[in-house]
PDB file of N, CA and C in Angstrom:
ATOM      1  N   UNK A   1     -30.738 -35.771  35.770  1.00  0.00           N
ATOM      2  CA  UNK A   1     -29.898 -35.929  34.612  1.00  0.00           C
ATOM      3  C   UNK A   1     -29.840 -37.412  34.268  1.00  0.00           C
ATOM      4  N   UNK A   2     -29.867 -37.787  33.114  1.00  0.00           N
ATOM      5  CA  UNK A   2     -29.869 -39.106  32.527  1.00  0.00           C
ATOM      6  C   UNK A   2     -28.590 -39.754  32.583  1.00  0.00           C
ATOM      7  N   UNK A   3     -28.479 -40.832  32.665  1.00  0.00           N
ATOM      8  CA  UNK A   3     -27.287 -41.675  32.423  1.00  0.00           C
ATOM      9  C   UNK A   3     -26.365 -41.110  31.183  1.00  0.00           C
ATOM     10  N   UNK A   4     -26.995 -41.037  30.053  1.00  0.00           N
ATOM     11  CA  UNK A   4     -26.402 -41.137  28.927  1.00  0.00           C
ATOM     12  C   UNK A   4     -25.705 -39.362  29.391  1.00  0.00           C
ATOM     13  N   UNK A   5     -26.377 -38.600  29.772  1.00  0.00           N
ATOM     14  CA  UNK A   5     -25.341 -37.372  30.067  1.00  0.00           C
ATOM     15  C   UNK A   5     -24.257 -37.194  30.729  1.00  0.00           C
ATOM     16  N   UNK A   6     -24.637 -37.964  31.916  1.00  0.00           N
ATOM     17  CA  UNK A   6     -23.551 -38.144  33.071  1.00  0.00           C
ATOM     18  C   UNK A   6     -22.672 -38.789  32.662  1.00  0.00           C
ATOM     19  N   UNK A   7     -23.017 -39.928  31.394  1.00  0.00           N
ATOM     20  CA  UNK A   7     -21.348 -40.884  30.726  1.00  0.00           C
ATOM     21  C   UNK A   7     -20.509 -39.555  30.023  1.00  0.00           C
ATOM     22  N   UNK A   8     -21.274 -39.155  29.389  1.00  0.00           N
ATOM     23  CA  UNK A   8     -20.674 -38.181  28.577  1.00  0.00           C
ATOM     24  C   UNK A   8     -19.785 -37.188  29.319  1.00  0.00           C
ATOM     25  N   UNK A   9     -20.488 -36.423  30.601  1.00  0.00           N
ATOM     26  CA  UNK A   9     -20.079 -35.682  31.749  1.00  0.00           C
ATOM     27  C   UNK A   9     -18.385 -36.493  31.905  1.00  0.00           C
ATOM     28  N   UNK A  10     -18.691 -37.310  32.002  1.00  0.00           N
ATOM     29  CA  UNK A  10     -17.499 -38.329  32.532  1.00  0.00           C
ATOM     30  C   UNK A  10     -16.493 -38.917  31.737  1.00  0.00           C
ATOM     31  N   UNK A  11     -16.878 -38.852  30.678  1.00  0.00           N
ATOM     32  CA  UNK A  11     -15.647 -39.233  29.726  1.00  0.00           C
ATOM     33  C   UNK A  11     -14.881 -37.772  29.569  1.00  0.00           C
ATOM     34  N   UNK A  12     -15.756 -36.317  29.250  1.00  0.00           N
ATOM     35  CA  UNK A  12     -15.272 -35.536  29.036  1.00  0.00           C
ATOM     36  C   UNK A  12     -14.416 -34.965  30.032  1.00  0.00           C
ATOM     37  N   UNK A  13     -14.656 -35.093  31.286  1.00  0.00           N
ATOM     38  CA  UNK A  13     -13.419 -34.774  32.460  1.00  0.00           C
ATOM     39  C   UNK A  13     -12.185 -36.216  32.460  1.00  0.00           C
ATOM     40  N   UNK A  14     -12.838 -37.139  31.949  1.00  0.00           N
ATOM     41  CA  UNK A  14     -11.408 -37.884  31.919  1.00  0.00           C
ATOM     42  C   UNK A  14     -10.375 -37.893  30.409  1.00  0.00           C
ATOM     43  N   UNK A  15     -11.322 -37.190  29.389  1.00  0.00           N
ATOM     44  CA  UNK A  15     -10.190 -37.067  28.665  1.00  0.00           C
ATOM     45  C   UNK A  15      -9.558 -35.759  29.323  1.00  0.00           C
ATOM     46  N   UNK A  16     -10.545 -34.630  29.656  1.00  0.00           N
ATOM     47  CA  UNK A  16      -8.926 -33.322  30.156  1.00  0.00           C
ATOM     48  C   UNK A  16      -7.935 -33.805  31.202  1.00  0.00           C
ATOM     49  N   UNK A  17      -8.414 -34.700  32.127  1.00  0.00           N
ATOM     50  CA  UNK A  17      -7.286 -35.043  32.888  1.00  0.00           C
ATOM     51  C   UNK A  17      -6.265 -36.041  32.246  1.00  0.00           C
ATOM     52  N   UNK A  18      -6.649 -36.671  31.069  1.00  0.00           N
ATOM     53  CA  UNK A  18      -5.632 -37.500  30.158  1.00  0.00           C
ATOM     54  C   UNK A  18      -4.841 -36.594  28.957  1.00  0.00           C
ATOM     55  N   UNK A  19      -5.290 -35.395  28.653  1.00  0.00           N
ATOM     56  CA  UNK A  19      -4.355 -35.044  27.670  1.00  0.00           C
ATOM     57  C   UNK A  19      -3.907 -33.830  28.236  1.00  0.00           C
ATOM     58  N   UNK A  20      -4.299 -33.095  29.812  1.00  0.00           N
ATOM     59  CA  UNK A  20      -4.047 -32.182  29.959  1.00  0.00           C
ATOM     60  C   UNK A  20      -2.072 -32.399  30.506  1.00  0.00           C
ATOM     61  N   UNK A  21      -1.511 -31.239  30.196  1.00  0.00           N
ATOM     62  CA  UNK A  21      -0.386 -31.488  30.969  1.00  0.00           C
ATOM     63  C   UNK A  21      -0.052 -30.812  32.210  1.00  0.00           C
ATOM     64  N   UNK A  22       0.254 -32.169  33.077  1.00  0.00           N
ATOM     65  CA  UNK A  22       0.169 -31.840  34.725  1.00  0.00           C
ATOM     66  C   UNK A  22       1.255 -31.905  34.809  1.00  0.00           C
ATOM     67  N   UNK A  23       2.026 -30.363  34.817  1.00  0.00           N
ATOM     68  CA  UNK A  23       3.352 -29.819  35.635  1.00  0.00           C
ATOM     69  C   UNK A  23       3.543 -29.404  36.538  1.00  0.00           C
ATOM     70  N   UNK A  24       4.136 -29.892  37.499  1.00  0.00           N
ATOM     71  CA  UNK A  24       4.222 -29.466  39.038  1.00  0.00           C
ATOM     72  C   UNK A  24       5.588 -28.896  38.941  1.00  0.00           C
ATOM     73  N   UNK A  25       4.970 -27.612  40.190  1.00  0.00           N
ATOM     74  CA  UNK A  25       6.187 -26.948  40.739  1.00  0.00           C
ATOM     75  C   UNK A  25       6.812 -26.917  41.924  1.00  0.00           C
ATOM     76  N   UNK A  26       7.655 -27.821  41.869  1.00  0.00           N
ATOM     77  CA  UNK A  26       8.287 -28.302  42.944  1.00  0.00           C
ATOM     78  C   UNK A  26       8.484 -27.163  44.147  1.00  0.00           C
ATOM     79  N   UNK A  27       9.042 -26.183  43.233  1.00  0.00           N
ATOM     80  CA  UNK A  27       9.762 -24.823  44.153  1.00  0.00           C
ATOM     81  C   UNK A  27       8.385 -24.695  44.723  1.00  0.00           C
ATOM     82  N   UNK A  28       7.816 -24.232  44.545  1.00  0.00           N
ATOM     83  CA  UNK A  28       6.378 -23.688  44.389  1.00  0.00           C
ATOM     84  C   UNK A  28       5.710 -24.572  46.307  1.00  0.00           C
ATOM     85  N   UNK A  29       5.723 -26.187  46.076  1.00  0.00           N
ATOM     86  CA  UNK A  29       5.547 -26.597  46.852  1.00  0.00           C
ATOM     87  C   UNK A  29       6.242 -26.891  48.034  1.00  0.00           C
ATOM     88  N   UNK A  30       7.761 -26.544  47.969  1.00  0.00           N
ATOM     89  CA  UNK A  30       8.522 -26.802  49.123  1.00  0.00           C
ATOM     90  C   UNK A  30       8.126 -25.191  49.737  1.00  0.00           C
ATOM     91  N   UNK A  31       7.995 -24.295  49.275  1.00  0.00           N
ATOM     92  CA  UNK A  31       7.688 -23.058  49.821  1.00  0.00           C
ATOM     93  C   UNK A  31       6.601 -23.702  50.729  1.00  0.00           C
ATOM     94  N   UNK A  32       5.522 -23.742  49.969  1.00  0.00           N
ATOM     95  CA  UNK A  32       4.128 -23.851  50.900  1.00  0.00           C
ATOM     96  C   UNK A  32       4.480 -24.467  51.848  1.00  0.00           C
ATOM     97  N   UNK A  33       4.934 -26.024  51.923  1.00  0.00           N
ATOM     98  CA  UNK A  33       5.434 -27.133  52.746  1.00  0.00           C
ATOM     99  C   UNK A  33       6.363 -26.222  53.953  1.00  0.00           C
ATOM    100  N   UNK A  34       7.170 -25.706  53.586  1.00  0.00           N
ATOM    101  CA  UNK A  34       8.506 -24.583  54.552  1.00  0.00           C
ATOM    102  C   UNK A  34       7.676 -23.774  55.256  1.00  0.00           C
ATOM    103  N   UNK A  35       6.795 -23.094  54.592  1.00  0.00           N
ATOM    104  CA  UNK A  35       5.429 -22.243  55.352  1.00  0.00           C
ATOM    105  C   UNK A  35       4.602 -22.761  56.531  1.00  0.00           C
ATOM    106  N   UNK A  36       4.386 -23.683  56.246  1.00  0.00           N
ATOM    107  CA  UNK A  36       3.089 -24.531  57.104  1.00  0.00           C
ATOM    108  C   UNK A  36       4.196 -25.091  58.227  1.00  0.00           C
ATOM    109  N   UNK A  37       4.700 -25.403  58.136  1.00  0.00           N
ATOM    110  CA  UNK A  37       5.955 -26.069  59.191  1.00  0.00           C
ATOM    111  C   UNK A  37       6.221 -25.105  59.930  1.00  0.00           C
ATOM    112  N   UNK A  38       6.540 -24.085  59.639  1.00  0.00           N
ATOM    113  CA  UNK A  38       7.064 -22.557  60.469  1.00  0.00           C
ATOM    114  C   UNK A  38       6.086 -22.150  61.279  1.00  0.00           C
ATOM    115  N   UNK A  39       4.595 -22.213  60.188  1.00  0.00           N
ATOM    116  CA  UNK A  39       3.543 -22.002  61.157  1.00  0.00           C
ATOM    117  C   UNK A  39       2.992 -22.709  62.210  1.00  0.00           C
ATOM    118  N   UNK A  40       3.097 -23.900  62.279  1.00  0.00           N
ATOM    119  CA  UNK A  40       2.260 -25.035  62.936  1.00  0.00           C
ATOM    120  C   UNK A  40       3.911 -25.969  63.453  1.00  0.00           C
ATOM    121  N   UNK A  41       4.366 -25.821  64.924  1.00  0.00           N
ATOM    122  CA  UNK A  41       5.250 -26.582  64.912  1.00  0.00           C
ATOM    123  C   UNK A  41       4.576 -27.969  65.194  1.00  0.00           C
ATOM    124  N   UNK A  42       5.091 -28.873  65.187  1.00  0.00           N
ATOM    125  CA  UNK A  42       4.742 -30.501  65.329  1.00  0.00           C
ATOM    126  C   UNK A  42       4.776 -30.716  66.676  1.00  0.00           C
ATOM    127  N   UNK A  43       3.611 -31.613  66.912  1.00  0.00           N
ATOM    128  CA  UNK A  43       3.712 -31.556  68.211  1.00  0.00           C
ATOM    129  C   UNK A  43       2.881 -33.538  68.184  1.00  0.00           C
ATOM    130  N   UNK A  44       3.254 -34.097  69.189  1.00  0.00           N
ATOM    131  CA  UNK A  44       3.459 -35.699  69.491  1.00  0.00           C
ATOM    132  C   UNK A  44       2.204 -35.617  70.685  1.00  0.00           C
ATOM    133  N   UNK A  45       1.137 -35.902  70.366  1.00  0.00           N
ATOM    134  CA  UNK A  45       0.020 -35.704  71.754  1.00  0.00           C
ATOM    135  C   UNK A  45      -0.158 -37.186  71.899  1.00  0.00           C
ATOM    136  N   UNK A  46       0.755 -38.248  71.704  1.00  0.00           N
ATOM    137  CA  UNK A  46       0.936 -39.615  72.501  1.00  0.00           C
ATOM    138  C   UNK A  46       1.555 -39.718  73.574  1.00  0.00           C
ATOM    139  N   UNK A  47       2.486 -39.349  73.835  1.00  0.00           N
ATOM    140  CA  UNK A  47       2.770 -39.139  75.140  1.00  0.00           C
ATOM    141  C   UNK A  47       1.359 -38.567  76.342  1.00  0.00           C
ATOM    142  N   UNK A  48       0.464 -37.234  75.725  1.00  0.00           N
ATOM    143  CA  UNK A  48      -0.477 -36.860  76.821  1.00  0.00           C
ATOM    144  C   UNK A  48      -1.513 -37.991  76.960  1.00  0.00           C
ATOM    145  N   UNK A  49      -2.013 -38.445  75.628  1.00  0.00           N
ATOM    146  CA  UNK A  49      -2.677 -39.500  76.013  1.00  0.00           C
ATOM    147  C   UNK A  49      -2.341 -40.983  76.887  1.00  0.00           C
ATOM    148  N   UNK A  50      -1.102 -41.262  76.565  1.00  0.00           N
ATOM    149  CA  UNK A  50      -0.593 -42.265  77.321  1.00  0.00           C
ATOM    150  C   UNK A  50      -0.667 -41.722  79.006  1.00  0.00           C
ATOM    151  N   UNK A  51      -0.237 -40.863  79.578  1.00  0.00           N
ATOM    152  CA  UNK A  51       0.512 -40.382  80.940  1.00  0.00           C
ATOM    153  C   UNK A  51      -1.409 -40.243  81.157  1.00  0.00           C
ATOM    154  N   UNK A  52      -2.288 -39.799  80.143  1.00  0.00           N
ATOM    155  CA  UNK A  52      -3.853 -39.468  81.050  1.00  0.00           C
ATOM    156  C   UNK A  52      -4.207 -40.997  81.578  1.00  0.00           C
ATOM    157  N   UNK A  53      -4.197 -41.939  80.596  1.00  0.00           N
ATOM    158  CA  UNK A  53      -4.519 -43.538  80.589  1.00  0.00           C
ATOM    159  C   UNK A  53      -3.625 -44.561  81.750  1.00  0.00           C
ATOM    160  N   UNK A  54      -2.928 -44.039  81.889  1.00  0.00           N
ATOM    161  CA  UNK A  54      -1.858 -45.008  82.524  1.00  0.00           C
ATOM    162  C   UNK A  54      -2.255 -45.588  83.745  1.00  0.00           C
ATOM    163  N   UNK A  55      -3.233 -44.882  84.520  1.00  0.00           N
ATOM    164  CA  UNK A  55      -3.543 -45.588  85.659  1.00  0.00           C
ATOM    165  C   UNK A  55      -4.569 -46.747  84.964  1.00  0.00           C
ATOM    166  N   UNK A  56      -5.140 -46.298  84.453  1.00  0.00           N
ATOM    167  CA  UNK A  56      -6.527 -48.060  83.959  1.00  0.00           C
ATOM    168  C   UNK A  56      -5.192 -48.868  83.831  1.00  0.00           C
ATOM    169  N   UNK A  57      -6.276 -49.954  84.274  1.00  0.00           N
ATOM    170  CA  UNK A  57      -6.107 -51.388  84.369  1.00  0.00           C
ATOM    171  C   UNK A  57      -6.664 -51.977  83.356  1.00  0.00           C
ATOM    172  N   UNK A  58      -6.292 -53.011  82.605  1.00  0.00           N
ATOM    173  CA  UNK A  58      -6.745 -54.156  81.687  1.00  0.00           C
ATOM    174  C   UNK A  58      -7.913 -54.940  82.749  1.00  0.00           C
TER     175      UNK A  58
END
């Protein structure tokens, strides 16, 4: 593909992302966010790495 297409390619996705209107749904995302948290608890694996390392020496 030629330059001159690919500008064109490229202006035309930056005007839809300039006149499109980007409404977010908040609700929408604290769900997902509330979801993934429930699923996957948090977990701190610095502590295991520290306590494996701790014997080396500098």
């Amino acid at each position: 593909m030629g330059r001159g297409r690919q500008k064109a390619k490229d202006a035309k996705i930056a005007r839809q992302l300039k006149y499109t209107n980007h409404t977010s749904d908040l609700r929408d995302l604290e769900r997902e966010l509330m979801a993934g948290s429930r699923q996957q608890p948090a977990t701190d694996d610095s502590d295991e790495y520290r306590d494996r390392w701790s014997d080396d020496e500098d």
